[in-house]
PDB file of N, CA and C in Angstrom:
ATOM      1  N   UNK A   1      21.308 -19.564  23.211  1.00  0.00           N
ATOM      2  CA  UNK A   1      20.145 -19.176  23.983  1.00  0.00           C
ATOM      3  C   UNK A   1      19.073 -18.642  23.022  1.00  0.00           C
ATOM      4  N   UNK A   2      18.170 -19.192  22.471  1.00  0.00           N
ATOM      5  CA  UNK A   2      16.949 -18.956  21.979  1.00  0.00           C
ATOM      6  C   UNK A   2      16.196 -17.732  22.399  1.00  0.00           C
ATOM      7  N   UNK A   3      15.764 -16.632  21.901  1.00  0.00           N
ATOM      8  CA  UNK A   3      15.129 -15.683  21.773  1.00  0.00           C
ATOM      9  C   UNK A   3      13.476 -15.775  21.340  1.00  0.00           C
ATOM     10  N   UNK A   4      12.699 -15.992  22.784  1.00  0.00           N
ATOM     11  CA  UNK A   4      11.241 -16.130  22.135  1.00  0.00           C
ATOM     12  C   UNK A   4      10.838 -15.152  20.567  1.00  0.00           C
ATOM     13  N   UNK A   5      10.830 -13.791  20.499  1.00  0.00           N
ATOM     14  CA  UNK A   5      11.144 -12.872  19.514  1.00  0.00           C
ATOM     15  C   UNK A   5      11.496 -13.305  18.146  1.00  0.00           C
ATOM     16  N   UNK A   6      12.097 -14.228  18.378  1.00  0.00           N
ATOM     17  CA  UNK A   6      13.041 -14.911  16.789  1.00  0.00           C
ATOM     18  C   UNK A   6      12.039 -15.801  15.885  1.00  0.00           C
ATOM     19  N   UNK A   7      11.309 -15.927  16.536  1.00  0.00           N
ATOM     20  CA  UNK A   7      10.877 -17.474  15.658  1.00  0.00           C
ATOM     21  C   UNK A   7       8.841 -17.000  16.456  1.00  0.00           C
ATOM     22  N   UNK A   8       8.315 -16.077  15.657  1.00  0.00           N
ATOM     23  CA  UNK A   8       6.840 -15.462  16.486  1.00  0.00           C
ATOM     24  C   UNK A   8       6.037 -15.936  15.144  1.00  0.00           C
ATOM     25  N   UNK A   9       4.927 -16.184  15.783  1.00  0.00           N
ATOM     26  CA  UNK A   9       4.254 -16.979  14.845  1.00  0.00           C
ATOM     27  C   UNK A   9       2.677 -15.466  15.138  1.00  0.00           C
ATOM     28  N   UNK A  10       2.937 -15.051  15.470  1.00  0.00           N
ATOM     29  CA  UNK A  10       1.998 -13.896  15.318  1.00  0.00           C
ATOM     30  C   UNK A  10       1.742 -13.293  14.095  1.00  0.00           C
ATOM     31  N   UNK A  11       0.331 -12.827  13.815  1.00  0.00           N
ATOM     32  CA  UNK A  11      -0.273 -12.505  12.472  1.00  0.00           C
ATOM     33  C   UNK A  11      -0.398 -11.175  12.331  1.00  0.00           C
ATOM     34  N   UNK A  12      -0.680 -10.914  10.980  1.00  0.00           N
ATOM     35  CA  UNK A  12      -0.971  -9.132  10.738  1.00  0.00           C
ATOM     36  C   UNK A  12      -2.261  -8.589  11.731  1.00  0.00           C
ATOM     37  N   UNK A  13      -2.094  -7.521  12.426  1.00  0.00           N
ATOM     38  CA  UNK A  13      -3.385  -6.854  13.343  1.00  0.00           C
ATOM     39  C   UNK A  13      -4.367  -7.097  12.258  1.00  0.00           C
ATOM     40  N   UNK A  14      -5.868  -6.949  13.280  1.00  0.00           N
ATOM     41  CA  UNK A  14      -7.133  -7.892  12.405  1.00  0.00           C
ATOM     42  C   UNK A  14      -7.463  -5.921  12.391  1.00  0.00           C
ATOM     43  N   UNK A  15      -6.919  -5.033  12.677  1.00  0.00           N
ATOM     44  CA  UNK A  15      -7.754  -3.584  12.621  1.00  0.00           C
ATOM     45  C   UNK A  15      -6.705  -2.763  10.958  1.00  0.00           C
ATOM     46  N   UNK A  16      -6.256  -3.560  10.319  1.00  0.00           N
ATOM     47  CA  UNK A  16      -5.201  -2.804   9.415  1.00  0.00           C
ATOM     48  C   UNK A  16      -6.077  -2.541   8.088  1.00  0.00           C
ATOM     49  N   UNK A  17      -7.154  -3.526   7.940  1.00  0.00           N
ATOM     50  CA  UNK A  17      -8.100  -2.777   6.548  1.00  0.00           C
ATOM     51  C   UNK A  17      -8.518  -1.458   7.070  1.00  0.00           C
ATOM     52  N   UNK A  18      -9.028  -1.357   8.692  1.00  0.00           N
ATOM     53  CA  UNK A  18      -9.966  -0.290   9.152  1.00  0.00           C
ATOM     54  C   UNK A  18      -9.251   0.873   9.034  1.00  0.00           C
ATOM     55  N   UNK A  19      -7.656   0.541   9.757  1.00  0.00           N
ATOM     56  CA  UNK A  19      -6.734   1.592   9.451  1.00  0.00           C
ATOM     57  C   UNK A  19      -6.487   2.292   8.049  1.00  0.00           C
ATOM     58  N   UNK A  20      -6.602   1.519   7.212  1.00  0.00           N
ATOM     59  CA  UNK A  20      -6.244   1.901   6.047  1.00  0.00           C
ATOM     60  C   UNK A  20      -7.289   2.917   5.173  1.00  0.00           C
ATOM     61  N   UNK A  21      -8.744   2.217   5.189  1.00  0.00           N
ATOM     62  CA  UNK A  21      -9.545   2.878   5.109  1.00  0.00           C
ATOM     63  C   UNK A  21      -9.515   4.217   5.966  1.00  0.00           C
ATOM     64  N   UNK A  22      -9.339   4.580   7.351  1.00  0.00           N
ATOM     65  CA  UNK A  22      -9.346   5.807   7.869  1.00  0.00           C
ATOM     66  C   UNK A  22      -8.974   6.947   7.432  1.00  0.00           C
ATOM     67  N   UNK A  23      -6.947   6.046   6.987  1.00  0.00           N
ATOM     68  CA  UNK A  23      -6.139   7.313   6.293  1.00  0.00           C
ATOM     69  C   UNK A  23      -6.895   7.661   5.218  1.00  0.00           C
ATOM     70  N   UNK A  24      -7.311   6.710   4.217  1.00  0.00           N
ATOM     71  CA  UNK A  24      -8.215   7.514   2.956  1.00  0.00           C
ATOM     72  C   UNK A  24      -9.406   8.566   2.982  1.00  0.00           C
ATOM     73  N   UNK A  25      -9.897   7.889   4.259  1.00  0.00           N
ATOM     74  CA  UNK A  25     -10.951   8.996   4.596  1.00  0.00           C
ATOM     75  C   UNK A  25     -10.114  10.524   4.850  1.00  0.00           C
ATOM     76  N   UNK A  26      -9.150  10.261   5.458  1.00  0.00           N
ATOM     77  CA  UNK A  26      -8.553  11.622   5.791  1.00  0.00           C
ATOM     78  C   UNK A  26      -8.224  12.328   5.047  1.00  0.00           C
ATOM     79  N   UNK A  27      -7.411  11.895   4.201  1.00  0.00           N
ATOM     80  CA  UNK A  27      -6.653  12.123   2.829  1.00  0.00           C
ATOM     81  C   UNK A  27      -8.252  12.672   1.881  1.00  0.00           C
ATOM     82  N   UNK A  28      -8.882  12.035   1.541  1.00  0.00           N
ATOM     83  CA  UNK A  28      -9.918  12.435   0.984  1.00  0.00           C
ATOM     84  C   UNK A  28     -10.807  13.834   1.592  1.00  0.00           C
ATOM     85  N   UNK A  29     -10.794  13.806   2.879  1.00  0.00           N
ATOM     86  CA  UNK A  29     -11.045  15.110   3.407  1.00  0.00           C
ATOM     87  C   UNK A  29     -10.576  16.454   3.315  1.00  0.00           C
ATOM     88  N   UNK A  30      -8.877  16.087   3.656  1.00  0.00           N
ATOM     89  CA  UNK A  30      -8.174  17.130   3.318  1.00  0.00           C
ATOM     90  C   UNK A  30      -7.809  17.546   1.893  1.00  0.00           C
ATOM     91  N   UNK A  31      -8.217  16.709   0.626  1.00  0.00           N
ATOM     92  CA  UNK A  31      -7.854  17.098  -0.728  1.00  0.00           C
ATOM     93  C   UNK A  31      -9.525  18.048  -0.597  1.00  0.00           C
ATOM     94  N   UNK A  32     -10.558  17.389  -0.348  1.00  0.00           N
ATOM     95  CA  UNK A  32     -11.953  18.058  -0.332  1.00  0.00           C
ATOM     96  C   UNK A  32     -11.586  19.583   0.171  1.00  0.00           C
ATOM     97  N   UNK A  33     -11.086  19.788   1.358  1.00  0.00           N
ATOM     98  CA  UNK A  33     -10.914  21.324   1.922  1.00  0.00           C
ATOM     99  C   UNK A  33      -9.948  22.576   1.287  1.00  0.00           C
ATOM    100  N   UNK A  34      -8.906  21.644   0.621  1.00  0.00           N
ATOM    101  CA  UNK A  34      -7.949  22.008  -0.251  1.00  0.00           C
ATOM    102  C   UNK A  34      -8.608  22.549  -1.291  1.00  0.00           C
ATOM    103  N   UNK A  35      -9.725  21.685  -2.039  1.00  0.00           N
ATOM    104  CA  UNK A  35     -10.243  22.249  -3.469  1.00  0.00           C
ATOM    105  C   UNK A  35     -10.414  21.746  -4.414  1.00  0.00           C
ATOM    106  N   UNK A  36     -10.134  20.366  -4.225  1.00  0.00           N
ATOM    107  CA  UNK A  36      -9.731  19.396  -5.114  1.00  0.00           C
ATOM    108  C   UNK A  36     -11.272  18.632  -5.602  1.00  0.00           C
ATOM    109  N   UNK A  37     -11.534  19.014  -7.368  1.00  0.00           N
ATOM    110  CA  UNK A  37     -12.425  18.075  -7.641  1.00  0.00           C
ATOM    111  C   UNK A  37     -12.441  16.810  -7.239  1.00  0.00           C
ATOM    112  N   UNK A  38     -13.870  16.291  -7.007  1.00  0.00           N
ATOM    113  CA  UNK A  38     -13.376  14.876  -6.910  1.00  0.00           C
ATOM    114  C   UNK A  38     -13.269  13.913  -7.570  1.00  0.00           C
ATOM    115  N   UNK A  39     -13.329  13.833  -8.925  1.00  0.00           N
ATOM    116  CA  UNK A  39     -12.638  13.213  -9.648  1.00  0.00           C
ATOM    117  C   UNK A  39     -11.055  13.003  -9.880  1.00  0.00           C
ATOM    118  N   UNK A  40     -10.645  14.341  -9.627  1.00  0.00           N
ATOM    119  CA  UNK A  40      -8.762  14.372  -9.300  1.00  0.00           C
ATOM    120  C   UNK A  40      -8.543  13.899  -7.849  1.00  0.00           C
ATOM    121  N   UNK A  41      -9.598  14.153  -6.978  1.00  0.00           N
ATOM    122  CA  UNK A  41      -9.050  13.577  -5.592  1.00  0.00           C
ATOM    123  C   UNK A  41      -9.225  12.107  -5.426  1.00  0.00           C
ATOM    124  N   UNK A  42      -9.902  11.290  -6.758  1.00  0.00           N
ATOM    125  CA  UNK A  42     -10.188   9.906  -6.315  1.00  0.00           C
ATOM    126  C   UNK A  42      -8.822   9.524  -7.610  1.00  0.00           C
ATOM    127  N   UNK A  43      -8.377  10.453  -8.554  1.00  0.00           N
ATOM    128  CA  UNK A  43      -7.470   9.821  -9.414  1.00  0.00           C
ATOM    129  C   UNK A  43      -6.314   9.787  -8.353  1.00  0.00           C
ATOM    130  N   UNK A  44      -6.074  10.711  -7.036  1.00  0.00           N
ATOM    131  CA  UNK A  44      -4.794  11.014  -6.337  1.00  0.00           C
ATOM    132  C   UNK A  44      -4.750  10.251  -5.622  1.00  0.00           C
ATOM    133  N   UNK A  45      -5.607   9.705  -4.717  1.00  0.00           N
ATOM    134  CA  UNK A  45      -6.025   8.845  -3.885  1.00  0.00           C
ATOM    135  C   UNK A  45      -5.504   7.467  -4.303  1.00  0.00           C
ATOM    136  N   UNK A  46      -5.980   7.085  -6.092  1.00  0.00           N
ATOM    137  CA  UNK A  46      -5.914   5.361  -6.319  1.00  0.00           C
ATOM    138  C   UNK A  46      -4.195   5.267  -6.982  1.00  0.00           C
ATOM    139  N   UNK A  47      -3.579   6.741  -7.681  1.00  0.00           N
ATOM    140  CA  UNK A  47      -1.930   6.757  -7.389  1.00  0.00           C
ATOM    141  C   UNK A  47      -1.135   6.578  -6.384  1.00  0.00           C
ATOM    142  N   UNK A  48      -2.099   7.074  -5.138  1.00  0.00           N
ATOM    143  CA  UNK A  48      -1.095   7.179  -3.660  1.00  0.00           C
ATOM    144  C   UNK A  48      -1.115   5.383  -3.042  1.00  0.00           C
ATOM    145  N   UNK A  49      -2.137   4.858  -3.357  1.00  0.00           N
ATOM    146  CA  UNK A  49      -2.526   3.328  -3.041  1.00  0.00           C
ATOM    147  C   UNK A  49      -1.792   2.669  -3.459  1.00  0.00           C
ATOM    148  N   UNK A  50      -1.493   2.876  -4.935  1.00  0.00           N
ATOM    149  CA  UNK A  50      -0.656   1.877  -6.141  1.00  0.00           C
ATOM    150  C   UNK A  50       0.725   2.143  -5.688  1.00  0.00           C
ATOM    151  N   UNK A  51       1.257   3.272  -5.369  1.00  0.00           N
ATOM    152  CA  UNK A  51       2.486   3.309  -4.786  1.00  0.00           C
ATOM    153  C   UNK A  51       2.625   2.856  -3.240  1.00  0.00           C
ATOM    154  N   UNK A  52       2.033   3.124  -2.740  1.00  0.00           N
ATOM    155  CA  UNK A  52       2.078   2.492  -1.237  1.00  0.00           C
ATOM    156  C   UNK A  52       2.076   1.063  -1.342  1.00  0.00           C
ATOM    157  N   UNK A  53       1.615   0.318  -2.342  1.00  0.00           N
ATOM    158  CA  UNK A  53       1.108  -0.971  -2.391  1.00  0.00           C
ATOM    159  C   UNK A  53       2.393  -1.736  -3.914  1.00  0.00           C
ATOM    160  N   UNK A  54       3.391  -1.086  -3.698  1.00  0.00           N
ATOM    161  CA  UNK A  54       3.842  -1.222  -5.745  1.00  0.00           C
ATOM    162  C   UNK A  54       4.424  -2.717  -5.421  1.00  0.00           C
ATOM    163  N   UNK A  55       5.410  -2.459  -4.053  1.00  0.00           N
ATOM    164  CA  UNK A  55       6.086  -3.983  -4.083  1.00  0.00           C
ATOM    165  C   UNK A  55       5.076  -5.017  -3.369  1.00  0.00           C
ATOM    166  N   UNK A  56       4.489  -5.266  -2.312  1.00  0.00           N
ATOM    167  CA  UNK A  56       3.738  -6.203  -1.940  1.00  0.00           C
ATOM    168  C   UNK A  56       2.463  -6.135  -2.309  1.00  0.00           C
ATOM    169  N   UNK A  57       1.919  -5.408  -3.064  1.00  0.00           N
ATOM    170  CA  UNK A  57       0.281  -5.926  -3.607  1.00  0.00           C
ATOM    171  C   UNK A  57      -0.569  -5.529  -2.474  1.00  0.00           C
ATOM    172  N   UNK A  58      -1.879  -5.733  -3.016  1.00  0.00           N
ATOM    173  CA  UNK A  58      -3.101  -6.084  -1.935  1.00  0.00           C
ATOM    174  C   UNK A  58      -3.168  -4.294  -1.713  1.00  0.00           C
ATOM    175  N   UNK A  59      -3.859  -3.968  -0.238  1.00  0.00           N
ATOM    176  CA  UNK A  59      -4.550  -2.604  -0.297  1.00  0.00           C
ATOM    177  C   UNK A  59      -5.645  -2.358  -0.549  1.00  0.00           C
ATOM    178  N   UNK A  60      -6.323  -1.099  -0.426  1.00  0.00           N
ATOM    179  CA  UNK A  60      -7.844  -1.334  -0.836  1.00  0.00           C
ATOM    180  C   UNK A  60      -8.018  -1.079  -2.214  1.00  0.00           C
ATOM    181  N   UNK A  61      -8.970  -1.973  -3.154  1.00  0.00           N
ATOM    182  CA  UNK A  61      -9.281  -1.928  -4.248  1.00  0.00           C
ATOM    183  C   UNK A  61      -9.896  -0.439  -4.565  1.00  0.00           C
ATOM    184  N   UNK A  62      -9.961  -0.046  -5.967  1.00  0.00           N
ATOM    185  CA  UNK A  62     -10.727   1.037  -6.615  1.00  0.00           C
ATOM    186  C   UNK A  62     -11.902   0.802  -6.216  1.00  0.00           C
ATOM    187  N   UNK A  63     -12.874   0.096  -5.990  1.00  0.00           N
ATOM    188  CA  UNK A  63     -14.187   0.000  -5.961  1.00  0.00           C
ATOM    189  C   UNK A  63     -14.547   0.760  -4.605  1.00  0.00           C
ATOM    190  N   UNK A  64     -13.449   0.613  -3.954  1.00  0.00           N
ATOM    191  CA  UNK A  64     -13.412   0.784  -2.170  1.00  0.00           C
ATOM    192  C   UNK A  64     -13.161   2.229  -2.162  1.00  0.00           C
ATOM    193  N   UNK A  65     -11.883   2.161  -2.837  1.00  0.00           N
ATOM    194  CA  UNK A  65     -11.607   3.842  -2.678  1.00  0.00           C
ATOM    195  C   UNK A  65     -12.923   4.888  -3.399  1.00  0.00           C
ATOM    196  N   UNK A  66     -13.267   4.714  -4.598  1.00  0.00           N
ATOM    197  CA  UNK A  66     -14.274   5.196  -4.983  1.00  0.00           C
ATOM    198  C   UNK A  66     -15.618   5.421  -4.297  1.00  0.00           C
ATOM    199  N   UNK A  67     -16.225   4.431  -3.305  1.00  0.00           N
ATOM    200  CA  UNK A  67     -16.995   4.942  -1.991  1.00  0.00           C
ATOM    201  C   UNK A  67     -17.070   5.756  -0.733  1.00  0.00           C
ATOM    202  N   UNK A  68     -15.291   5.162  -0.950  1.00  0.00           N
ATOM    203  CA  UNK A  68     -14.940   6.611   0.577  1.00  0.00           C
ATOM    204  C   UNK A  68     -15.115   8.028  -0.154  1.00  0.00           C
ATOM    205  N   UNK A  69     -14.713   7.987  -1.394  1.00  0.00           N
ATOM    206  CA  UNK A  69     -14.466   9.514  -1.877  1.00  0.00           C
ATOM    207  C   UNK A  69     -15.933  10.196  -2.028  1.00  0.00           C
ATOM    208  N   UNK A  70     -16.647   9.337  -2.153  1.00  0.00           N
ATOM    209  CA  UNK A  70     -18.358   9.787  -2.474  1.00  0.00           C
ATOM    210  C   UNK A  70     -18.600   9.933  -1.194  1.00  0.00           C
ATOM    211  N   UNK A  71     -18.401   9.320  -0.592  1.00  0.00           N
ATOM    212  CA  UNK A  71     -19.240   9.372   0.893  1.00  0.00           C
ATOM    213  C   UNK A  71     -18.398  10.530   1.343  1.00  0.00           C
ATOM    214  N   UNK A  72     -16.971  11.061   1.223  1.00  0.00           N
ATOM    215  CA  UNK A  72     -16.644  12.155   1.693  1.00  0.00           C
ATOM    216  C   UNK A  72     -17.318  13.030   0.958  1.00  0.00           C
ATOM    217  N   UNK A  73     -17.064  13.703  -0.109  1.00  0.00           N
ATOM    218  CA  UNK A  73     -17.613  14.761  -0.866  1.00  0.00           C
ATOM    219  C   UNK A  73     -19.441  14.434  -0.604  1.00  0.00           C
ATOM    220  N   UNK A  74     -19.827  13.791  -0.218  1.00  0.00           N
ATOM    221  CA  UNK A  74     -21.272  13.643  -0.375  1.00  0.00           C
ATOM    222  C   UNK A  74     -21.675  14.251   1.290  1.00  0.00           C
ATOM    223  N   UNK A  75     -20.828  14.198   2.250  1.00  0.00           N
ATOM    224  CA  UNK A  75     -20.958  14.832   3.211  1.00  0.00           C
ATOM    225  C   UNK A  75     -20.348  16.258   3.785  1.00  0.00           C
ATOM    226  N   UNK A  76     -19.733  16.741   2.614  1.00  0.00           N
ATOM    227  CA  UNK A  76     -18.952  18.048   2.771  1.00  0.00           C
ATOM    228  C   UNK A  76     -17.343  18.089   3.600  1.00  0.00           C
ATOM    229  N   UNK A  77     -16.902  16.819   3.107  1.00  0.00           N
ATOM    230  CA  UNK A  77     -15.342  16.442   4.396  1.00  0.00           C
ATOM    231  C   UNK A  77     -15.865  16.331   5.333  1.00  0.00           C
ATOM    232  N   UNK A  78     -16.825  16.467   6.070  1.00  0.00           N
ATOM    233  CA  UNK A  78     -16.939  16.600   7.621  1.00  0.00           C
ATOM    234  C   UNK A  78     -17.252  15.419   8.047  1.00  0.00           C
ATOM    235  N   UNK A  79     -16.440  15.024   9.260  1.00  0.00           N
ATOM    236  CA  UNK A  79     -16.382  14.135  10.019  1.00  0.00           C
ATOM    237  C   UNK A  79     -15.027  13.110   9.727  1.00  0.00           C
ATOM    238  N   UNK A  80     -14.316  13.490   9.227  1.00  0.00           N
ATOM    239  CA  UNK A  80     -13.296  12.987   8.717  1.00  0.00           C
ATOM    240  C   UNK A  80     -11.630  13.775   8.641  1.00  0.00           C
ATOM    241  N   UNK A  81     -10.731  13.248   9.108  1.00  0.00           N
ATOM    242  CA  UNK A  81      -9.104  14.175   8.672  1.00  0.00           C
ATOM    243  C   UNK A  81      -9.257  15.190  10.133  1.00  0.00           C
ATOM    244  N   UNK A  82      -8.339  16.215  10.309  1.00  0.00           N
ATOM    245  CA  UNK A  82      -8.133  16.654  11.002  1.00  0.00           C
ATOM    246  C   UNK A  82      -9.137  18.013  11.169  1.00  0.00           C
ATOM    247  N   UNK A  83      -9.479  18.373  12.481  1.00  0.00           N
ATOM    248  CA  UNK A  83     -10.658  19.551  12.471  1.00  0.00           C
ATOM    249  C   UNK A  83     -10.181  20.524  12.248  1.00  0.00           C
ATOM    250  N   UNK A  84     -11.356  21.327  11.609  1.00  0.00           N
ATOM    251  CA  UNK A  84     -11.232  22.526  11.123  1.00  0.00           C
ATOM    252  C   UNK A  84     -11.850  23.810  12.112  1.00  0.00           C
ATOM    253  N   UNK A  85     -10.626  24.698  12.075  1.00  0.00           N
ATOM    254  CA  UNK A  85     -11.097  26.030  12.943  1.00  0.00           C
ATOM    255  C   UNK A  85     -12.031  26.793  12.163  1.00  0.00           C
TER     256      UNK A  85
END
């Protein structure tokens, strides 16, 4: 008896760059509130990528991560990661 499930020809979600980008935004927020230059928060950021990414590749490039981190620190964390009391 064949299992539709077994044999799915369905593709990766089309929202997983957006996702990915988000967590960095977050991550980048919360190293910002923490204290973290941002030069160490964009070196922590493109280590945490390379390991998340070590066996299958791909992820967002340095060029990418390096914009979220400006655009965070360039707006003070805010609007990004979890709110602050």
């Amino acid at each position: 008896m064949p299992f539709p499930w077994q044999n799915s020809t369905r593709t990766a979600p089309r929202g997983r760059a957006a996702m990915y980008r988000r967590e960095l935004e977050e991550r980048a927020a919360l190293l910002f509130r923490l204290g973290y230059a941002q030069p160490r928060a964009r070196a922590r950021l493109v280590a945490n990528v390379a390991w998340d990414f070590e066996i299958g590749g791909g992820g967002p490039a340095a060029q990418e991560i390096d914009a979220i981190v400006e655009a965070v620190y360039r707006r003070g964390g805010l609007r990004s990661g979890a709110p602050t009391v």
